[in-house]
Structure formats: C-alpha cells, structure tokens
C-alpha atoms as a PDB file:
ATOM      1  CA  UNK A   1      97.751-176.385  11.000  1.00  0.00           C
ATOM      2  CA  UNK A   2      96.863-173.276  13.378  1.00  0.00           C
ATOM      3  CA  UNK A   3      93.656-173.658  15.136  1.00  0.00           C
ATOM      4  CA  UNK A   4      91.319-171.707  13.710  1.00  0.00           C
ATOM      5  CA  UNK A   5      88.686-169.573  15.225  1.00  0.00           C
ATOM      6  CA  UNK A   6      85.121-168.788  14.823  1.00  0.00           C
ATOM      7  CA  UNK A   7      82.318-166.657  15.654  1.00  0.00           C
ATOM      8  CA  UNK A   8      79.170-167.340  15.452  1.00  0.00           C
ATOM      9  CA  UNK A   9      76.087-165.839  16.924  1.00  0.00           C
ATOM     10  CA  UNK A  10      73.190-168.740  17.634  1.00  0.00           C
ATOM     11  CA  UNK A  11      69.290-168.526  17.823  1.00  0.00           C
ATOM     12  CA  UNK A  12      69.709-165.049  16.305  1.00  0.00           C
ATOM     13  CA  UNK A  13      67.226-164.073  13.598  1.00  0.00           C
ATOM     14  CA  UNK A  14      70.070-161.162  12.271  1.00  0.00           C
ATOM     15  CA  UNK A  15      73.659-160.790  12.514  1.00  0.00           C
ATOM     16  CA  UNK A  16      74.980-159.750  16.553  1.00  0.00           C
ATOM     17  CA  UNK A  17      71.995-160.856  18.050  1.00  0.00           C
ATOM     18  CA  UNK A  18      71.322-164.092  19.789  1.00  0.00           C
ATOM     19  CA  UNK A  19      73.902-165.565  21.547  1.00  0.00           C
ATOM     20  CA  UNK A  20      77.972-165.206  20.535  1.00  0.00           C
ATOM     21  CA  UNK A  21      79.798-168.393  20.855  1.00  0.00           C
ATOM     22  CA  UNK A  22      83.446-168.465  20.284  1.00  0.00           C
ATOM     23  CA  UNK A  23      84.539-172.116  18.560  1.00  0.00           C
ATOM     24  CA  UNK A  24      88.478-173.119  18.253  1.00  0.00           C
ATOM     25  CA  UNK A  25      88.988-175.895  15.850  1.00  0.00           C
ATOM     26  CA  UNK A  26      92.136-178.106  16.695  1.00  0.00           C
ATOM     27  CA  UNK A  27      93.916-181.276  15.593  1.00  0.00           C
ATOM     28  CA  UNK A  28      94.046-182.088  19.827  1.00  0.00           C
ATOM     29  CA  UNK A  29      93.142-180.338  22.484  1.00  0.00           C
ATOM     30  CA  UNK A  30      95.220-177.424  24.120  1.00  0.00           C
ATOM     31  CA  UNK A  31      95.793-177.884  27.958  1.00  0.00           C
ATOM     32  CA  UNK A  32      92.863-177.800  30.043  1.00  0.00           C
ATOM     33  CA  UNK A  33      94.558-174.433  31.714  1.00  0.00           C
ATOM     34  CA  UNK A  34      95.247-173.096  28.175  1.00  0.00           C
ATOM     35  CA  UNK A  35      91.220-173.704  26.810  1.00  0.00           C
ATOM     36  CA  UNK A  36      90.315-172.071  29.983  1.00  0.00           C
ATOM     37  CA  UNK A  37      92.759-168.810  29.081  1.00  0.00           C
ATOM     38  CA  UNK A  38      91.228-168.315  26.053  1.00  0.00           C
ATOM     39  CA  UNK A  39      87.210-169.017  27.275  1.00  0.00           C
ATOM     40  CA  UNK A  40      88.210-166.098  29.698  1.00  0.00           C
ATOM     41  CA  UNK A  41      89.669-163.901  26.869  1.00  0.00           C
ATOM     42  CA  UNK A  42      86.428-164.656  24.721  1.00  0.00           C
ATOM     43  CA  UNK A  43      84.211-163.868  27.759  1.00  0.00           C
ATOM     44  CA  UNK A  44      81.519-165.282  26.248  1.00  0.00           C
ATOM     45  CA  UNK A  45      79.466-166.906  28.004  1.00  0.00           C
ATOM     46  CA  UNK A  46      80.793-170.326  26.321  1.00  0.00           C
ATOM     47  CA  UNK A  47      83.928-171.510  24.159  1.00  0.00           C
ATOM     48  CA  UNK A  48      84.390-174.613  22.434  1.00  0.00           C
ATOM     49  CA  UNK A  49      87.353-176.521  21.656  1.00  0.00           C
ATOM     50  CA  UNK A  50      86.151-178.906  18.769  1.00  0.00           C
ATOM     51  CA  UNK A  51      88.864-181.677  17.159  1.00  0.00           C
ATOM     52  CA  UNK A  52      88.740-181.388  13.397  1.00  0.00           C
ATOM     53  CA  UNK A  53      88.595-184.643  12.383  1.00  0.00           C
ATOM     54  CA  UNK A  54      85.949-187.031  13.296  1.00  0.00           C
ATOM     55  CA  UNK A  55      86.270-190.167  15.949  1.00  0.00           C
ATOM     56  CA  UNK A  56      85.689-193.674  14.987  1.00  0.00           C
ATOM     57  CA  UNK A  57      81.848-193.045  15.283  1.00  0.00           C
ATOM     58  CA  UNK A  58      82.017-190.388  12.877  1.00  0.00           C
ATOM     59  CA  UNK A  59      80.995-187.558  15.720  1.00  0.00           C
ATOM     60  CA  UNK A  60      83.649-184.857  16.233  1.00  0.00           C
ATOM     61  CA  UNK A  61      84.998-184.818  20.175  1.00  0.00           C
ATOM     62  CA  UNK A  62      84.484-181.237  21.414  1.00  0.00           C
ATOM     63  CA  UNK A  63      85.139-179.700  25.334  1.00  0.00           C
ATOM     64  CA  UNK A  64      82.886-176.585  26.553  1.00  0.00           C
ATOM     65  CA  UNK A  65      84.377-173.862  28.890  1.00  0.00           C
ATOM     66  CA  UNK A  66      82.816-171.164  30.139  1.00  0.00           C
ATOM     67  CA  UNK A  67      84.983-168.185  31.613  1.00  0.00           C
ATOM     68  CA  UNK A  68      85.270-169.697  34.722  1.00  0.00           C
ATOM     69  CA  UNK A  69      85.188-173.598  34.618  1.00  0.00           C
ATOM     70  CA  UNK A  70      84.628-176.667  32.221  1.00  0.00           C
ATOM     71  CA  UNK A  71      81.216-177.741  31.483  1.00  0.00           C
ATOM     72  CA  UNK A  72      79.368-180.616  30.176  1.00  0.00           C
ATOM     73  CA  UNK A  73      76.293-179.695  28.916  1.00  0.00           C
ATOM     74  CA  UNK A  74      74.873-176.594  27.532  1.00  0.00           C
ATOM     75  CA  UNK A  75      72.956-175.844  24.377  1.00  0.00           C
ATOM     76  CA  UNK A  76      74.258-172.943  22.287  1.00  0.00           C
ATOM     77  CA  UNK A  77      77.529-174.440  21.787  1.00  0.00           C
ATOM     78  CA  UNK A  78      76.055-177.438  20.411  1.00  0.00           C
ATOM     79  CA  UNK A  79      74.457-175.603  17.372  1.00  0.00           C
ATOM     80  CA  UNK A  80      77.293-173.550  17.149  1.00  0.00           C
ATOM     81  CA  UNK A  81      79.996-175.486  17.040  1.00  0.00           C
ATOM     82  CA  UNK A  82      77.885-178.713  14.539  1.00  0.00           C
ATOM     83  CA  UNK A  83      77.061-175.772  12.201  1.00  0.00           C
ATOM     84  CA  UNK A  84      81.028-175.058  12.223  1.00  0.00           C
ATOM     85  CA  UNK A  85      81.844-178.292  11.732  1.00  0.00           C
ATOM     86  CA  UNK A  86      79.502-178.802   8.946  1.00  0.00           C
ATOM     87  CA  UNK A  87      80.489-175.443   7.268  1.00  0.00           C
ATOM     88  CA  UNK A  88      84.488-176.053   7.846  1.00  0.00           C
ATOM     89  CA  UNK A  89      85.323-179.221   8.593  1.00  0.00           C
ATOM     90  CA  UNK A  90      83.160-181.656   7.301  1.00  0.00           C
ATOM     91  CA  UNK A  91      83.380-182.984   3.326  1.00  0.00           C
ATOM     92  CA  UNK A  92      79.890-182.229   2.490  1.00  0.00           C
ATOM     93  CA  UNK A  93      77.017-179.970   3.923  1.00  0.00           C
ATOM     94  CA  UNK A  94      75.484-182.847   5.557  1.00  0.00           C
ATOM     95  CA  UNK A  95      71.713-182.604   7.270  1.00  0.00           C
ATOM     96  CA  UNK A  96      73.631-183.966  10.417  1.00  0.00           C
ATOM     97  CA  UNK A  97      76.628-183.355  12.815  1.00  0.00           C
ATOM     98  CA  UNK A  98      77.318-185.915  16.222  1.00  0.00           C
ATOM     99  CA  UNK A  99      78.887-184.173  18.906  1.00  0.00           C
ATOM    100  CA  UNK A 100      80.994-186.180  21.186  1.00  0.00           C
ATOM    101  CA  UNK A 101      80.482-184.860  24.227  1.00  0.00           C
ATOM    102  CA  UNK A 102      81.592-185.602  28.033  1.00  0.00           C
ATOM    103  CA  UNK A 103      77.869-186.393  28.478  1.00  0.00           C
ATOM    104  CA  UNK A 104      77.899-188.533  25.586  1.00  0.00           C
ATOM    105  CA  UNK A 105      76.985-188.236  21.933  1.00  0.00           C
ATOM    106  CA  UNK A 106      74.676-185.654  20.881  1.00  0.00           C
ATOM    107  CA  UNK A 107      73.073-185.048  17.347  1.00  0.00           C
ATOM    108  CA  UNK A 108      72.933-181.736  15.832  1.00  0.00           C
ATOM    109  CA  UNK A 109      70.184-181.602  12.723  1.00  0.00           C
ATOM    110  CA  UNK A 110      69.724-178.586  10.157  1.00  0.00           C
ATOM    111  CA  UNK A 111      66.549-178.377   8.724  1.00  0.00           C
ATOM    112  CA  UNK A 112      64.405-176.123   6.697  1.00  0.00           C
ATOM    113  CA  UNK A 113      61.888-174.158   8.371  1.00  0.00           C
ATOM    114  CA  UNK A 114      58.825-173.459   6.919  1.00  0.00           C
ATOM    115  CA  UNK A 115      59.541-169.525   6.837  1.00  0.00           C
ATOM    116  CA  UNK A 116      62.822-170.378   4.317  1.00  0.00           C
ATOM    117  CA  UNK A 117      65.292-169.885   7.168  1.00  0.00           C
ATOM    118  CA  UNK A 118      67.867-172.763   7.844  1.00  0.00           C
ATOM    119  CA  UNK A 119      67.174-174.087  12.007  1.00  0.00           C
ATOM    120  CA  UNK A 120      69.909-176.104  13.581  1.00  0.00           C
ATOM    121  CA  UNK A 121      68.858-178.528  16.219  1.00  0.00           C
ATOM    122  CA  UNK A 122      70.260-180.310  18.731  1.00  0.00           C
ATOM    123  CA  UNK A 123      68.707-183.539  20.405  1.00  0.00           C
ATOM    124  CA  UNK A 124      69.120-183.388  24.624  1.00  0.00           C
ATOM    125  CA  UNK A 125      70.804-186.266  26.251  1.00  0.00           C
ATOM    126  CA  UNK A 126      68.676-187.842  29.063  1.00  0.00           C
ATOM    127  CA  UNK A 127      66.958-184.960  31.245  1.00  0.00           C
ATOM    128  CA  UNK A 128      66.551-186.352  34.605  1.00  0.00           C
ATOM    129  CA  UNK A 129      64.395-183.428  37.100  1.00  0.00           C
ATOM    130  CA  UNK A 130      65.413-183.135  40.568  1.00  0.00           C
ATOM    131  CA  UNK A 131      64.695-181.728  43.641  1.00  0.00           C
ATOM    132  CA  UNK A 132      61.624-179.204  44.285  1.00  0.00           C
ATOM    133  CA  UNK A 133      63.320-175.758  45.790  1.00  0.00           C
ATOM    134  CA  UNK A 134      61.285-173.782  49.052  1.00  0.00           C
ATOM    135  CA  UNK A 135      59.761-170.696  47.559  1.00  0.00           C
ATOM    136  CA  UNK A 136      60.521-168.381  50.021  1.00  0.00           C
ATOM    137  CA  UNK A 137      64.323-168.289  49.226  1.00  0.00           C
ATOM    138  CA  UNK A 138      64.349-168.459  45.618  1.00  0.00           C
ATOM    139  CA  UNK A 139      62.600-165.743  45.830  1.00  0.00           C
ATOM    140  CA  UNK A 140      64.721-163.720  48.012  1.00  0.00           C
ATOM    141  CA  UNK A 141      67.973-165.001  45.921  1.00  0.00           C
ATOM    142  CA  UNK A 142      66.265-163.045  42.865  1.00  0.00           C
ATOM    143  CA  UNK A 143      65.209-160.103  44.685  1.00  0.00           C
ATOM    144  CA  UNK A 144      61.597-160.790  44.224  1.00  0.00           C
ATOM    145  CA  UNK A 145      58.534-161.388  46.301  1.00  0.00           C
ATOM    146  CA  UNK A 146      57.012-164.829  46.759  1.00  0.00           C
ATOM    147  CA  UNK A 147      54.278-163.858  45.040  1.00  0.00           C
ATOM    148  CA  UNK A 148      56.321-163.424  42.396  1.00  0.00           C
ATOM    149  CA  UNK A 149      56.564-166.905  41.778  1.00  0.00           C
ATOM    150  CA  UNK A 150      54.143-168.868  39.580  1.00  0.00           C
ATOM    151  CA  UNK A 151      52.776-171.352  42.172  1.00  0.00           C
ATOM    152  CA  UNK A 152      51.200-173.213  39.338  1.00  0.00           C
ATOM    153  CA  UNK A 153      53.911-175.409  38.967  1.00  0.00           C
ATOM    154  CA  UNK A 154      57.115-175.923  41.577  1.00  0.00           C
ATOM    155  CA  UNK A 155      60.738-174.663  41.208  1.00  0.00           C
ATOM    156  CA  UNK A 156      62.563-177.770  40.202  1.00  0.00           C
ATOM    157  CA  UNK A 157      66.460-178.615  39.309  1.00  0.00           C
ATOM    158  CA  UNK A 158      66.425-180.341  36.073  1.00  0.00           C
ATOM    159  CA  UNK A 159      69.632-181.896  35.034  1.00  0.00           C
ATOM    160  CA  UNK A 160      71.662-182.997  32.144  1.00  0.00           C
ATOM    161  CA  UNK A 161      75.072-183.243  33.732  1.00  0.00           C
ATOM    162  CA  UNK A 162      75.166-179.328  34.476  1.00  0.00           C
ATOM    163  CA  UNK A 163      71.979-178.640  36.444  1.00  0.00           C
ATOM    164  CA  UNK A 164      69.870-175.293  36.379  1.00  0.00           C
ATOM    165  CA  UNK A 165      66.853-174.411  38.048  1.00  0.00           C
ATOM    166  CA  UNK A 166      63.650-173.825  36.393  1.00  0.00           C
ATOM    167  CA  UNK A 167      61.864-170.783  38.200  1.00  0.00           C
ATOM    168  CA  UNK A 168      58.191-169.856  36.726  1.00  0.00           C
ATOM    169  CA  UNK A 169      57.251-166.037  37.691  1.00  0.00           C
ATOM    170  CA  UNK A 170      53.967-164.521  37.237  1.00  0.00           C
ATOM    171  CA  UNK A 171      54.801-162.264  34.346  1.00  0.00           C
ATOM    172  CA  UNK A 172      57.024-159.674  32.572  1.00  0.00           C
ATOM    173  CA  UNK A 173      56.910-157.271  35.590  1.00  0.00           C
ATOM    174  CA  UNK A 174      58.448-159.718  38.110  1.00  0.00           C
ATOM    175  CA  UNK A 175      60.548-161.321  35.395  1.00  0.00           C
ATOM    176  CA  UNK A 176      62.398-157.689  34.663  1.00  0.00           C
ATOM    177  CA  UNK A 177      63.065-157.099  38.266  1.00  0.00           C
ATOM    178  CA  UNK A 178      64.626-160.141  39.167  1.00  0.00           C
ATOM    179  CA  UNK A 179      68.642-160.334  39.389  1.00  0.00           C
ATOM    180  CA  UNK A 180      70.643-163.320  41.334  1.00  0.00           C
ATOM    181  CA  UNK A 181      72.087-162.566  44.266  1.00  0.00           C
ATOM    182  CA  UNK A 182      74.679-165.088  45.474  1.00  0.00           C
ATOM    183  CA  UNK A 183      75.193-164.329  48.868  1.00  0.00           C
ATOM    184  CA  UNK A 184      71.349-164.492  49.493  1.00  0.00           C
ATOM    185  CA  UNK A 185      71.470-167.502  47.411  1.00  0.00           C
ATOM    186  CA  UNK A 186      74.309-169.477  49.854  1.00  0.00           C
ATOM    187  CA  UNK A 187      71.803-171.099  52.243  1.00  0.00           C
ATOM    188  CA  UNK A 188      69.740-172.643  48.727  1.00  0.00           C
ATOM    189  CA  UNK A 189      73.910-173.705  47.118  1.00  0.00           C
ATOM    190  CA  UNK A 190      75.142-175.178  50.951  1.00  0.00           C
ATOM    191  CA  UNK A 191      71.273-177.735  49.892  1.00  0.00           C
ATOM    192  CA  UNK A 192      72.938-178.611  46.679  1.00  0.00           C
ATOM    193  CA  UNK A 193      70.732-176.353  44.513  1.00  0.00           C
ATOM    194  CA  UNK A 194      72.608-174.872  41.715  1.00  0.00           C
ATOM    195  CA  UNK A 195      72.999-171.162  40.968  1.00  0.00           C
ATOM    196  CA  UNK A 196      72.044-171.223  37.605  1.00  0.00           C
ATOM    197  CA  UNK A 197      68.358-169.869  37.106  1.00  0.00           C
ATOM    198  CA  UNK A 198      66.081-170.339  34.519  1.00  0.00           C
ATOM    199  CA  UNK A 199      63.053-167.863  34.594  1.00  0.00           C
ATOM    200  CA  UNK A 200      60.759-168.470  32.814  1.00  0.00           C
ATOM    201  CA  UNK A 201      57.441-166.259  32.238  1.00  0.00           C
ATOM    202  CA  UNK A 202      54.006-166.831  30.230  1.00  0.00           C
ATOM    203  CA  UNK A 203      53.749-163.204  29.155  1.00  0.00           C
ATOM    204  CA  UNK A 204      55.702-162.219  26.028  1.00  0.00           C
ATOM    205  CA  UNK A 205      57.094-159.140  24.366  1.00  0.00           C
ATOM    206  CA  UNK A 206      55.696-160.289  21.102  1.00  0.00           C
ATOM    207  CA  UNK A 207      52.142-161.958  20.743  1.00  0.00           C
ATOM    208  CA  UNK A 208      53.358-164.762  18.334  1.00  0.00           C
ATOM    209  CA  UNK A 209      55.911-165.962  21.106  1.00  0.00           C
ATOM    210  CA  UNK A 210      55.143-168.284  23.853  1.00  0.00           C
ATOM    211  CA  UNK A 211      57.663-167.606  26.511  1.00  0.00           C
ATOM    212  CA  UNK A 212      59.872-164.845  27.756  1.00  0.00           C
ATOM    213  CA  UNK A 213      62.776-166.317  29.673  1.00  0.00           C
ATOM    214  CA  UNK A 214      65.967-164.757  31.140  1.00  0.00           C
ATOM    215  CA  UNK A 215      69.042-167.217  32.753  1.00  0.00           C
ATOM    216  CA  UNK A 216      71.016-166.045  35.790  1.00  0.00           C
ATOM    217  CA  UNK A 217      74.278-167.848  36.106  1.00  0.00           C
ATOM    218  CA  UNK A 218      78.018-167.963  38.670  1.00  0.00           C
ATOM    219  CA  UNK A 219      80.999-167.542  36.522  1.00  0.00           C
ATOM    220  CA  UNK A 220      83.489-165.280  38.491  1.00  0.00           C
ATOM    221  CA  UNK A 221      80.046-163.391  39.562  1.00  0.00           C
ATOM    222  CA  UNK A 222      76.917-162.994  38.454  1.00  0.00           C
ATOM    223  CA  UNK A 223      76.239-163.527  34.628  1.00  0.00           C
ATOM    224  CA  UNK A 224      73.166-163.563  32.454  1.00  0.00           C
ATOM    225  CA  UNK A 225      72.780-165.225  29.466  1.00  0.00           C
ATOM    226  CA  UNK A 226      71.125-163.548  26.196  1.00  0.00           C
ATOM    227  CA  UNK A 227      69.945-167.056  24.992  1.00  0.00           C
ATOM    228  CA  UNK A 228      70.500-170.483  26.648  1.00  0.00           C
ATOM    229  CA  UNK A 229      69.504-174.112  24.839  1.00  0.00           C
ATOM    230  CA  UNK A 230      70.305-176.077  27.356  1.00  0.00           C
ATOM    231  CA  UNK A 231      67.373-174.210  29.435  1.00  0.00           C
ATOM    232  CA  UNK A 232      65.086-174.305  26.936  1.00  0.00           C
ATOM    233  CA  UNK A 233      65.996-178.507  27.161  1.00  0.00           C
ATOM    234  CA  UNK A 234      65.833-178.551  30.990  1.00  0.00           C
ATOM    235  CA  UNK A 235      62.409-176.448  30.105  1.00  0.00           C
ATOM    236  CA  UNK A 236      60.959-179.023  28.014  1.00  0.00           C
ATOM    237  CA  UNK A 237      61.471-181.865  30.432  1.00  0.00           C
ATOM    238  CA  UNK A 238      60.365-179.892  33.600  1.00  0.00           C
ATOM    239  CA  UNK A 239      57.016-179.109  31.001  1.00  0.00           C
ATOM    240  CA  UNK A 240      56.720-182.677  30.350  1.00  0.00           C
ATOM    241  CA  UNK A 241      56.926-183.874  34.036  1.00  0.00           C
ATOM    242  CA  UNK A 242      54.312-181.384  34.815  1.00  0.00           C
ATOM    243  CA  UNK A 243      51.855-182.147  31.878  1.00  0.00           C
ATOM    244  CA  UNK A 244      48.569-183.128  32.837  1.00  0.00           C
ATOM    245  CA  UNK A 245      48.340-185.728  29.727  1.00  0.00           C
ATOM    246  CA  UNK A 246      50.998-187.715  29.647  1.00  0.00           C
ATOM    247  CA  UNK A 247      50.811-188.083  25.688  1.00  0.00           C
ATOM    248  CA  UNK A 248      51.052-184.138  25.255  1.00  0.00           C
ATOM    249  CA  UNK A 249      53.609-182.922  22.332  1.00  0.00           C
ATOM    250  CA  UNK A 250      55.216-179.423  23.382  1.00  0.00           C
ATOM    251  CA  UNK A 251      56.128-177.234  20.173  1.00  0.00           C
ATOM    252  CA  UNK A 252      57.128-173.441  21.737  1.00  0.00           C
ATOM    253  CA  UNK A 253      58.838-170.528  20.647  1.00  0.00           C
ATOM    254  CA  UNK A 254      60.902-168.683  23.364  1.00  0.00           C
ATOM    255  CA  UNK A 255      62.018-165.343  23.413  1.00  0.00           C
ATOM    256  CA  UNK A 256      64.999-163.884  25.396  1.00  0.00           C
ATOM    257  CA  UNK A 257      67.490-161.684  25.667  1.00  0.00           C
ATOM    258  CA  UNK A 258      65.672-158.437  24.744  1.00  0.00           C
ATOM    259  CA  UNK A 259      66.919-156.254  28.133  1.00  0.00           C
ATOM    260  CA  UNK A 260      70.918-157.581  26.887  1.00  0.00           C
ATOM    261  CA  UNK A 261      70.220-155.996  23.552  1.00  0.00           C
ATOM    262  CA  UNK A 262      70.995-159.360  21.948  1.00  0.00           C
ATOM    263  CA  UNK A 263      67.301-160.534  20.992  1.00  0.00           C
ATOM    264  CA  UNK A 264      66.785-164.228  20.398  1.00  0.00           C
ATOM    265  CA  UNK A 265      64.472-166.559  19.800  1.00  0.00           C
ATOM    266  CA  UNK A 266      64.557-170.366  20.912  1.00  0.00           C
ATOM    267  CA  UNK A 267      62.291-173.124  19.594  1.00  0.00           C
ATOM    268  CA  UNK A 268      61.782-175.839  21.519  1.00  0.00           C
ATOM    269  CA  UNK A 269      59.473-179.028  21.079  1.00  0.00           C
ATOM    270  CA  UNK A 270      59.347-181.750  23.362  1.00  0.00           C
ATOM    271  CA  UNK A 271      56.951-184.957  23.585  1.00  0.00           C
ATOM    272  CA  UNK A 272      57.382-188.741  25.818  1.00  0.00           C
ATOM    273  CA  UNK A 273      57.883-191.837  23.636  1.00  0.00           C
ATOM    274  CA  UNK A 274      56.897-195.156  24.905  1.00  0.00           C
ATOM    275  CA  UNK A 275      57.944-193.236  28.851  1.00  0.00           C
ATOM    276  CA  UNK A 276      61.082-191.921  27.643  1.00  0.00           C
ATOM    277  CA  UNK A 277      61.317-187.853  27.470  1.00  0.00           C
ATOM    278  CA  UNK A 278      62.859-186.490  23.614  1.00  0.00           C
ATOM    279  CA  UNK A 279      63.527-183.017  23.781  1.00  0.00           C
ATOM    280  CA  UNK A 280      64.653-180.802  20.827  1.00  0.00           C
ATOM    281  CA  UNK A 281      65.801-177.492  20.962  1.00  0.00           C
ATOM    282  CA  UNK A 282      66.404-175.468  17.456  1.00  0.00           C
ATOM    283  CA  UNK A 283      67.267-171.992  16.098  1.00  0.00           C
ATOM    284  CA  UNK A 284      69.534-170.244  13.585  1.00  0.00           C
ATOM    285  CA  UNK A 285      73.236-169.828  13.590  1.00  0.00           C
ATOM    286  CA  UNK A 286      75.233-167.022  11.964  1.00  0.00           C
ATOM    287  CA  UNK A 287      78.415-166.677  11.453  1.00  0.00           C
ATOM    288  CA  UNK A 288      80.140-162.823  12.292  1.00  0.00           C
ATOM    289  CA  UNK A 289      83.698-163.503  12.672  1.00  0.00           C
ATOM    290  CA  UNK A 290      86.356-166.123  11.716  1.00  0.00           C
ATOM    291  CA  UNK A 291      90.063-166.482  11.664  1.00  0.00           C
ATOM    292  CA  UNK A 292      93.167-167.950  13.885  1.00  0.00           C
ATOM    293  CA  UNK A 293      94.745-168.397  17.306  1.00  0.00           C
ATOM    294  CA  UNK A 294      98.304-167.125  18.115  1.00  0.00           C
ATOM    295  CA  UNK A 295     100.344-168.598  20.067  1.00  0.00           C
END
C-alpha cells in the first residue's frame, strides 16, 4: 500500500490556523535519511512517520522529525497524528489512541468540550525541570532587557527527552520584541542550555485567555513555532514546581501564534497526585489536506 499523507492543522479553532503537522502513514518505516527528506520538504515545523497497524500493546509506533533532526518529544504531533490514526487507521472512532513513542507510550484522549467542539489530548510522559538559567544572558539571547524578564519565578529547562526553556517576561510589549539570537545564545548552549525558548507572558490578546506564549527554536536557523504542546507540558510542570500549595490544580487556556498569522489556542491543566506531576495538554485538530507519497 502507498503511504499515505495527511494534513492536519492542531489547536486551531478554524481551518489553516493553529499549527500544520504533516503525518505519513506506513506499513514500516522509510530510512531515517529518507523521513528526514521529506520533514525538510514539509517544512513544518514537525512530520510524523506513524506505522499503520498497531504493536502488541495496541499503541501505534510513530518517529517525529523536524526539518533538521529526529526528535523525541513534542506535543502537536501527538494530537495530530492519534486523531489520524483514529480517523484512518483504527476500526472504530475510539475515545483513545497510545502512541508508541521513543520516550515511551503516550495516550492521546478525545473528549467533548463543554462548548460542543471535539478536544484531543495528550497525557505528558514524566516532566523532570532542570537547571535555573542567569538572567542576564537569556535576556541578551532574545534581544531584550533584563527587566524584561519576570523575576517572579526563574528561567528553568524543563525536560521530557527534548528540553526547552521556560522564559516568563513581563508582558505583551517585551514578549513582541523578543527574537532568538543564536550566536548571542552560544555562551548559554556551550552550559548545556537548550535553544529552544518558551516565553511565556501573563498579559493576553483576549481577556478570556490566560497566557500569551511564543516558542523560539534551532532547526537550520532560527524558527518559531505558531503553537507548541510540548511547551505548554514543560509549562505545566515548571507551574507546578513553582506553586506555592503543593495541592494546586492548574486548568489554563494559552494563546499563541497571533504575530505568525496562524492563531491558536492551547489548553493545558496540570495538578500533583500522591508527589507525582500529571500534565495534560488538549486542543482541536483539523484536517486540510490528505493524499499519498511518491516515490
């Protein structure tokens, strides 16, 4: 059978908004070389590569490129590619998908939201925050001031196999200036830190939203992302490590992408159980293109 192809644009509330995933369904797996030909003919900021028939554990084995490199975590391509497996390849429309994944098994869930609209979610792996970043440089490596930076609570790594940063900034303003600069960010990279950015601001377009957010990210140069799950995860475990009660539940709605005219909107909740962090991050999935690979 040829692999087929799909299109699908995730945490988008209307057709070519949100963000465009690419997903290739195939009996096995191209070569690694060949996946990462076609992520960088996509140029999305993600392709998947899912196998269409389920494992032994009934989750379907799928591989993430971006246009530059394999990946093992990121959250887009999770909804994207469960709700393609549960629209294409799958028997039934089942209320769950399991994603094998090289961080291990993820589960995707579909729900109905209260406003009518379908939300796929995905489940994050184990979230494990790192390292607190020096101020001053972050700063510099965005083109801001330090002042810039919400001192309220530290830049921090957060990791779930890929790492990002989570950077807090005092508002729209210094969120709409900022842009990653990756030979001011070498001295933070040769300390390990990783040059993908998560900003994150308290000030919103829209009233009803929580957070505005933009994601700065290497992949043969600078890229930003118009809407990026695994953030909002890292997000809701750096939140969580940070709460003053320990008990807290986080339920947010995220908003991003507005200045790539691709508007999206993440929602993310997060809360410990029994000392272990489960965070959940949801939105809708459309689908805008399908059809098949050529050889």
């Amino acid at each position: 059978m040829p692999d087929r192809f799909y299109i699908v644009d995730v945490f988008a509330e209307q057709a070519y908004a949100g963000n465009p995933l690419a997903v290739v369904t195939c009996d096995a797996f191209p070569a690694a070389d060949t996946m990462q030909k076609i992520a960088a003919e996509t140029n999305f900021s993600e392709t998947t590569f899912v196998i269409t028939r389920p494992e032994m554990d009934g989750g379907y084995r799928m591989r993430i490129f971006t246009p530059a490199r394999e990946i093992e975590f990121t959250g887009h391509p999770l909804l994207g590619s469960a709700w393609v497996v549960r629209e294409f390849l799958s028997a039934s429309r089942q209320s769950s998908v399991q994603l094998n994944t090289p961080v291990g098994a993820v589960q995707v869930d579909f729900e109905q939201a209260d406003s009518g609209n379908e939300v796929t979610w995905f489940t994050a792996p184990q979230l494990l925050p790192g390292k607190v970043a020096p101020i001053e440089p972050v700063a510099a490596a965005l083109g801001l001031q330090p002042e810039d930076i919400d001192l309220r609570s530290p830049v921090q790594v957060v990791s779930a196999g890929t790492s990002a940063m989570i950077v807090p900034v005092t508002g729209l303003a210094a969120l709409e200036r900022a842009m990653l600069n990756l030979d001011a960010f070498a001295g933070l990279a040769q300390q390990g830190f990783p040059p993908l950015l998560y900003l994150v601001s308290r000030q919103t377009r829209k009233p009803e939203n929580d957070l505005c957010v933009r994601f700065f990210f290497e992949a043969h140069g600078v890229r930003e992302d118009p809407a990026t799950g695994n953030g909002a995860a890292f997000l809701g475990r750096y939140l969580l490590e940070h709460a003053t009660d320990s008990s807290e539940s986080i339920s947010l709605s995220i908003e991003q992408g507005h200045d790539l005219r691709r508007p999206s909107l993440i929602l993310l909740q997060a809360t410990m159980v029994k000392g272990v962090a489960r965070v959940r991050v949801g939105g809708q999935v459309l689908l805008t293109v399908q059809g098949q690979l050529h050889d």
